[in-house]
Protein backbone atom coordinates (compact mmCIF):
# COMPACT_ATOMS: atom_id res chain seq x y z
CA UNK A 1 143.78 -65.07 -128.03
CA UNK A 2 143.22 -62.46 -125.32
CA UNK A 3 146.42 -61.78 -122.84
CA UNK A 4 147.15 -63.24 -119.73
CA UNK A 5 145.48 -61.02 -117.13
CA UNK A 6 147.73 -59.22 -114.70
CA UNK A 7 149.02 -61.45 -111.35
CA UNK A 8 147.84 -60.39 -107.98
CA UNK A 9 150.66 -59.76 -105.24
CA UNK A 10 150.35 -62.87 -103.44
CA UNK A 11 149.96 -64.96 -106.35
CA UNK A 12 153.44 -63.32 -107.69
CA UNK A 13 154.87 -64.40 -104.51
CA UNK A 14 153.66 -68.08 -104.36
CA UNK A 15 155.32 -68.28 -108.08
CA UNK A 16 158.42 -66.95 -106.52
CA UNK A 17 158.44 -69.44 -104.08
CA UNK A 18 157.86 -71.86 -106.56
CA UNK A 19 161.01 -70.71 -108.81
CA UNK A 20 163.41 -71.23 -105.65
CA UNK A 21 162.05 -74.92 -105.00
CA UNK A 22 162.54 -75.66 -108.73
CA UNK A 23 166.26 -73.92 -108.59
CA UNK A 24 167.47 -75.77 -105.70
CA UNK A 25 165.76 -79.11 -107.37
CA UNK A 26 167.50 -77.84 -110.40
CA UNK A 27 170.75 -78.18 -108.88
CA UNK A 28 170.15 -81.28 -106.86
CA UNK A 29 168.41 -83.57 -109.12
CA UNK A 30 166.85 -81.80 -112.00
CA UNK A 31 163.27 -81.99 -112.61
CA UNK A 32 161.88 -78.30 -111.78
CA UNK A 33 159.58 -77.65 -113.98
CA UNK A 34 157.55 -80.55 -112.27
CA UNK A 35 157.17 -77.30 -109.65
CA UNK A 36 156.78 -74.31 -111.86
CA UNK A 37 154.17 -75.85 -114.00
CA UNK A 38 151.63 -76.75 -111.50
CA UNK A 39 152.16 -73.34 -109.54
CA UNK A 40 151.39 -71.69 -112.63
CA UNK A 41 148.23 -73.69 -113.20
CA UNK A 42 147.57 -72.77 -109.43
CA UNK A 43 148.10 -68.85 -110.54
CA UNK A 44 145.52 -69.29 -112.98
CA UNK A 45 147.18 -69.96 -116.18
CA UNK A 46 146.13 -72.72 -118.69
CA UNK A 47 148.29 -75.45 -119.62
CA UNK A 48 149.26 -73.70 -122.54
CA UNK A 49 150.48 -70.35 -121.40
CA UNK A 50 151.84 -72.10 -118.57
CA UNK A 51 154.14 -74.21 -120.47
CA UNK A 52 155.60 -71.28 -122.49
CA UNK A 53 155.61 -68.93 -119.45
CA UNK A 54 157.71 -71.48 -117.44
CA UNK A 55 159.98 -72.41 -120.30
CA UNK A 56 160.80 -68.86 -121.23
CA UNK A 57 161.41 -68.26 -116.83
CA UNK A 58 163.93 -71.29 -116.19
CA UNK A 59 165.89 -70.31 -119.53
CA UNK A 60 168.53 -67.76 -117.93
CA UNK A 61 169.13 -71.14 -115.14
CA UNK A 62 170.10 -73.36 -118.32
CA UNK A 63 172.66 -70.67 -119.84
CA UNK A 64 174.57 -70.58 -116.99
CA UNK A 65 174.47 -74.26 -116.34
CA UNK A 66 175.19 -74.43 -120.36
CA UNK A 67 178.47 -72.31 -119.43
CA UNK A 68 179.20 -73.97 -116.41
CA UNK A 69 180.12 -77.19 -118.01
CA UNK A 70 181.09 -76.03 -121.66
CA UNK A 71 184.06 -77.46 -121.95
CA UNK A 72 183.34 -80.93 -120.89
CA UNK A 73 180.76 -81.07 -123.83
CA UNK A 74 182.45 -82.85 -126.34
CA UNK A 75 181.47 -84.88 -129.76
CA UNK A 76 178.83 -88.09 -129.92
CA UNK A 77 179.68 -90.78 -131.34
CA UNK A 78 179.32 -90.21 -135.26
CA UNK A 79 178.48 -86.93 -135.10
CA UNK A 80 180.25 -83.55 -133.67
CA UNK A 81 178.91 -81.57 -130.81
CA UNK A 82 177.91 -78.69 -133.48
CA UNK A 83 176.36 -81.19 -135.55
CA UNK A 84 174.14 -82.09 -132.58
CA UNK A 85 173.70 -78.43 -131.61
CA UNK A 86 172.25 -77.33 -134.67
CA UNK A 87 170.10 -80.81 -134.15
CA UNK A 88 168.66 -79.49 -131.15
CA UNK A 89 168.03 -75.93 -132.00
CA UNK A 90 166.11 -76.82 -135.43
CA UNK A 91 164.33 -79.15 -133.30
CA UNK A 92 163.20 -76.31 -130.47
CA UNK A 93 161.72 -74.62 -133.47
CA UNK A 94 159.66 -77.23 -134.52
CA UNK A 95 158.71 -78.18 -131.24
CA UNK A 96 157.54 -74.39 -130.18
CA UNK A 97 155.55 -73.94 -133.36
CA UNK A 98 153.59 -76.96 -133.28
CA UNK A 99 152.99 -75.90 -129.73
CA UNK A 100 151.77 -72.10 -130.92
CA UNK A 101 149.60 -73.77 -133.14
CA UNK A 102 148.15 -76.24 -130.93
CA UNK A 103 144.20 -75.43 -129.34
CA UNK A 104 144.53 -74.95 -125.66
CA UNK A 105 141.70 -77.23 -125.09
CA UNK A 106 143.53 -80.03 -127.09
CA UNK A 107 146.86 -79.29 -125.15
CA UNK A 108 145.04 -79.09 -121.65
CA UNK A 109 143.75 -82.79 -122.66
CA UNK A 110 147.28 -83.54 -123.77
CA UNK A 111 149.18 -82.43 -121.03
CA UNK A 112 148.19 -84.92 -118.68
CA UNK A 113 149.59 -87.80 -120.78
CA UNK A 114 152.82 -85.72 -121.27
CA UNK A 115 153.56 -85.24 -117.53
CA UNK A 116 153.14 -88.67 -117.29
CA UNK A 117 155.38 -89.97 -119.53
CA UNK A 118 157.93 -87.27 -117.98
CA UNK A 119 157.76 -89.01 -114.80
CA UNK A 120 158.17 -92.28 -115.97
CA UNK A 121 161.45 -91.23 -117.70
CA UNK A 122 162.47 -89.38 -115.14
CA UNK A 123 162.05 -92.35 -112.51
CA UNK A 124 163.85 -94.60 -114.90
CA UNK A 125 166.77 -92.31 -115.37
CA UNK A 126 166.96 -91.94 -111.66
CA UNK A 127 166.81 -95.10 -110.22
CA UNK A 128 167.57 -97.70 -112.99
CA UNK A 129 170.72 -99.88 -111.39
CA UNK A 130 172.70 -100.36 -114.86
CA UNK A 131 174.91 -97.68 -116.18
CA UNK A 132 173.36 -96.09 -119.18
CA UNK A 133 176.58 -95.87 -120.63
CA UNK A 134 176.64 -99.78 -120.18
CA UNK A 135 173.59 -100.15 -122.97
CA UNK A 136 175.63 -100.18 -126.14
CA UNK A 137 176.70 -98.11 -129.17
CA UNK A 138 174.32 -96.06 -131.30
CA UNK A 139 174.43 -95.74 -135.00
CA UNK A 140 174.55 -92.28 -136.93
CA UNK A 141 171.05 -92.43 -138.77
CA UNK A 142 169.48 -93.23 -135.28
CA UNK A 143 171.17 -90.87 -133.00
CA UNK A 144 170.05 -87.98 -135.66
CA UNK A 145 166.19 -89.40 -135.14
CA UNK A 146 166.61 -89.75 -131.41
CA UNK A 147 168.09 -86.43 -131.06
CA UNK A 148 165.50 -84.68 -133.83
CA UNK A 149 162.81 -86.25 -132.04
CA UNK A 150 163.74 -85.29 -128.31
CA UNK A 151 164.32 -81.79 -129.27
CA UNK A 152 161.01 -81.36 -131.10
CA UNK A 153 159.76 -82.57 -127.83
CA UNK A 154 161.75 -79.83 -125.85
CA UNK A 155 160.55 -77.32 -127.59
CA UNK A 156 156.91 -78.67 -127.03
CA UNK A 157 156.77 -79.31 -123.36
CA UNK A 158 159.92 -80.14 -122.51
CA UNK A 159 159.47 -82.06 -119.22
CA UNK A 160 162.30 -84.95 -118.86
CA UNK A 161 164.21 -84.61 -121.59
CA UNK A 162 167.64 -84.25 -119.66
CA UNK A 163 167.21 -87.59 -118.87
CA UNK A 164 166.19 -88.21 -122.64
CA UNK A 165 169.03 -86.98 -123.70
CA UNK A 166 171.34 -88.67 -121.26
CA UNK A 167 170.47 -91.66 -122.12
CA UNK A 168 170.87 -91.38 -125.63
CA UNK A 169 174.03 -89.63 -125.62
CA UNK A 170 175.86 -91.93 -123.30
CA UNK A 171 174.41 -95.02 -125.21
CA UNK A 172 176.08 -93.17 -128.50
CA UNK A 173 179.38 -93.84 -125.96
CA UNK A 174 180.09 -90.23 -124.41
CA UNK A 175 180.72 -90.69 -120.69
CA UNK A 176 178.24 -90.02 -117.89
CA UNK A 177 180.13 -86.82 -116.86
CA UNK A 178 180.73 -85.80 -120.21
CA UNK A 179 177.05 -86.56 -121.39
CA UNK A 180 175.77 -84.50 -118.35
CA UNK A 181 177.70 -81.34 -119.79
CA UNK A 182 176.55 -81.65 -123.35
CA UNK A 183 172.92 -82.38 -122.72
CA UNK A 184 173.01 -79.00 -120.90
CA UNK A 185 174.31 -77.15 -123.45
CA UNK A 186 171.99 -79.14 -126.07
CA UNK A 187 169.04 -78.23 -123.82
CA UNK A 188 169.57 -74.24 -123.90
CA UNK A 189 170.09 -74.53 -127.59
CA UNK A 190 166.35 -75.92 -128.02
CA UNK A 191 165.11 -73.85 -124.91
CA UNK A 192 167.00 -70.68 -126.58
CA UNK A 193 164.38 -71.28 -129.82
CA UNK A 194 161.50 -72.17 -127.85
CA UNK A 195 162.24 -68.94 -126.18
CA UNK A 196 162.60 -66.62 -128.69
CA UNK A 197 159.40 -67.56 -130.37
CA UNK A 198 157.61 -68.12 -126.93
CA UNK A 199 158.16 -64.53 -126.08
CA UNK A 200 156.09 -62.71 -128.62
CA UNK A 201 152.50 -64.57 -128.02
CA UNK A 202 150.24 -62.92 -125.63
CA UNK A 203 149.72 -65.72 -123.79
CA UNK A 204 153.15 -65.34 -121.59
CA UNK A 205 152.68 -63.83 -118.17
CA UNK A 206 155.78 -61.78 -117.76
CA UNK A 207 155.24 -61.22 -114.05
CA UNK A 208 154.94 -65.12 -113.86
CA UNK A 209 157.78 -65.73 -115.58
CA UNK A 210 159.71 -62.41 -114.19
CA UNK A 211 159.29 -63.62 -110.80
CA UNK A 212 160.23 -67.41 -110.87
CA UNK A 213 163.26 -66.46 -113.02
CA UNK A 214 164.08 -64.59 -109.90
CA UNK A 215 163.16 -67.52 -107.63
CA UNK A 216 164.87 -69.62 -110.01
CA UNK A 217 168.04 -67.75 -109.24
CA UNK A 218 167.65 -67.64 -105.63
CA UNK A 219 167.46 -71.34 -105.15
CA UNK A 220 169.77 -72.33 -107.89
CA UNK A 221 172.65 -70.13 -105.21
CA UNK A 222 170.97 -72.51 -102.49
CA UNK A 223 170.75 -75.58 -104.11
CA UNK A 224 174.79 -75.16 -105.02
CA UNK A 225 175.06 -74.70 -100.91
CA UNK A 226 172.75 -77.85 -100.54
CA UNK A 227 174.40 -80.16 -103.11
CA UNK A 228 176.90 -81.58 -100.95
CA UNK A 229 174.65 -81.91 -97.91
CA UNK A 230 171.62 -83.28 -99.28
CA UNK A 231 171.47 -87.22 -100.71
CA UNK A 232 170.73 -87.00 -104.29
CA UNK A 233 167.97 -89.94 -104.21
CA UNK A 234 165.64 -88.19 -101.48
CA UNK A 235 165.61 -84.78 -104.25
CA UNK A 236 164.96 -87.31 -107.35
CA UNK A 237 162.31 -88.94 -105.13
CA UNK A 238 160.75 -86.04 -104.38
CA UNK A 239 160.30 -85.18 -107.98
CA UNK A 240 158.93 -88.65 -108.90
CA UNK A 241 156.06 -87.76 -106.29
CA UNK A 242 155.40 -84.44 -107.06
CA UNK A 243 154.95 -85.57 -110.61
CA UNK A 244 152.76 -88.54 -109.87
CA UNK A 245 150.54 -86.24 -107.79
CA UNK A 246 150.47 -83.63 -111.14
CA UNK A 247 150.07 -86.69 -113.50
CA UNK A 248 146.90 -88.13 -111.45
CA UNK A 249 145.34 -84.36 -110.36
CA UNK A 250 145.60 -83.48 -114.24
CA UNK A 251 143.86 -86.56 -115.19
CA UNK A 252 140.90 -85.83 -112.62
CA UNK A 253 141.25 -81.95 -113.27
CA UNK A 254 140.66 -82.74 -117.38
């Protein structure tokens, strides 16, 4: 495939701005890369390289997030936490090769059933009234599908899998707080594959990618300003609209 042609100034700019919306929503609520991936698509990426290029761009975010909480991640259920983290980094792998070695036309036709189904879970996670941690036990043999399955998923696109993961790992009996720490650390280990295989097709736009890591930065040091001064449903809503309005513009748009 030919490389990603070079980013006008402007357009470098709008992704910027675009990386400090998604690192304050980061912070708040989750849910960013509802805001990097259409801005990409705006910059004139496909669905494809826009994936990988905003993957590879909110991965420095997740390490320190990862780090942040590292010692609140803890074992789930029947398995330990390095069990689970070598889970979710196999996983990644999958996930990013079957996405090198997907046709961008089929993955542009894909995509809009993916952001979908990202919304949806992401609306459920946020606004469901009973505790996830409320739903039960989990046993061993399932939480090794669940957790196979949403990391080969991560690795592929990616979009709402924190709240994928929170729901599975509190149903498997860790506690919200504790669940919220080890799906970050879970996420960076699929992201970290993803990544590392990600960055060697031509298809990344490093200026892209360069400048919403930067944005990405900039807004997650706002959003930890913000956190305590903005209500945490009016954030979450905000990303259930922004990706109803991608889900129904990449319908029409494919």
């Amino acid at each position: 495939m030919p490389p990603v042609p070079p980013l006008e100034i402007h357009i470098v700019l709008m992704v910027a701005a675009a990386g400090l919306m998604a690192g304050v929503q980061n912070a708040l609520a989750g849910g960013g890369s509802f805001i990097t991936f259409p801005a990409l698509l705006l910059a004139g990426l496909n669905p494809l390289a826009a994936n990988m290029t905003s993957t590879i761009a909110l991965f420095p975010s997740q390490i320190t997030s990862a780090y942040a909480g590292r010692n609140l991640a803890g074992d789930v259920g029947p398995l330990t936490f390095k069990q689970m983290l070598i889970i979710s980094a196999i996983g990644g792998i999958f996930g990013a090769i079957l996405l090198l070695n997907t046709p961008p036309s089929f993955f542009a036709r894909l995509v809009p059933w993916l952001v979908l189904f990202a919304t949806s879970v992401f609306a459920w996670g946020s606004f469901r009234r009973k505790p996830l941690h409320a739903a039960g036990s989990m046993p061993r043999w399932t939480l090794v599908l669940v957790q196979s399955c949403i990391a080969v998923y991560g690795g592929y696109f990616g979009g709402g899998i924190g709240f994928l993961m929170l729901a599975a790992l509190t149903i498997a009996g860790q506690q919200v707080r504790t669940a919220a720490a080890t799906k970050n650390v879970l996420a960076m280990a699929m992201n970290a594959a993803a990544t590392l295989i990600f960055a060697t097709s031509s298809l990344i736009s490093w200026p892209a990618a360069l400048a919403l890591c930067a944005g990405g930065i900039a807004g997650g040091l706002c959003g930890g300003w913000l956190v305590h001064r903005l209500p945490e449903k009016v954030m979450r809503g905000f990303v259930v609209i922004v990706g109803a309005v991608l889900t129904i513009w990449m319908f029409v748009r494919t």
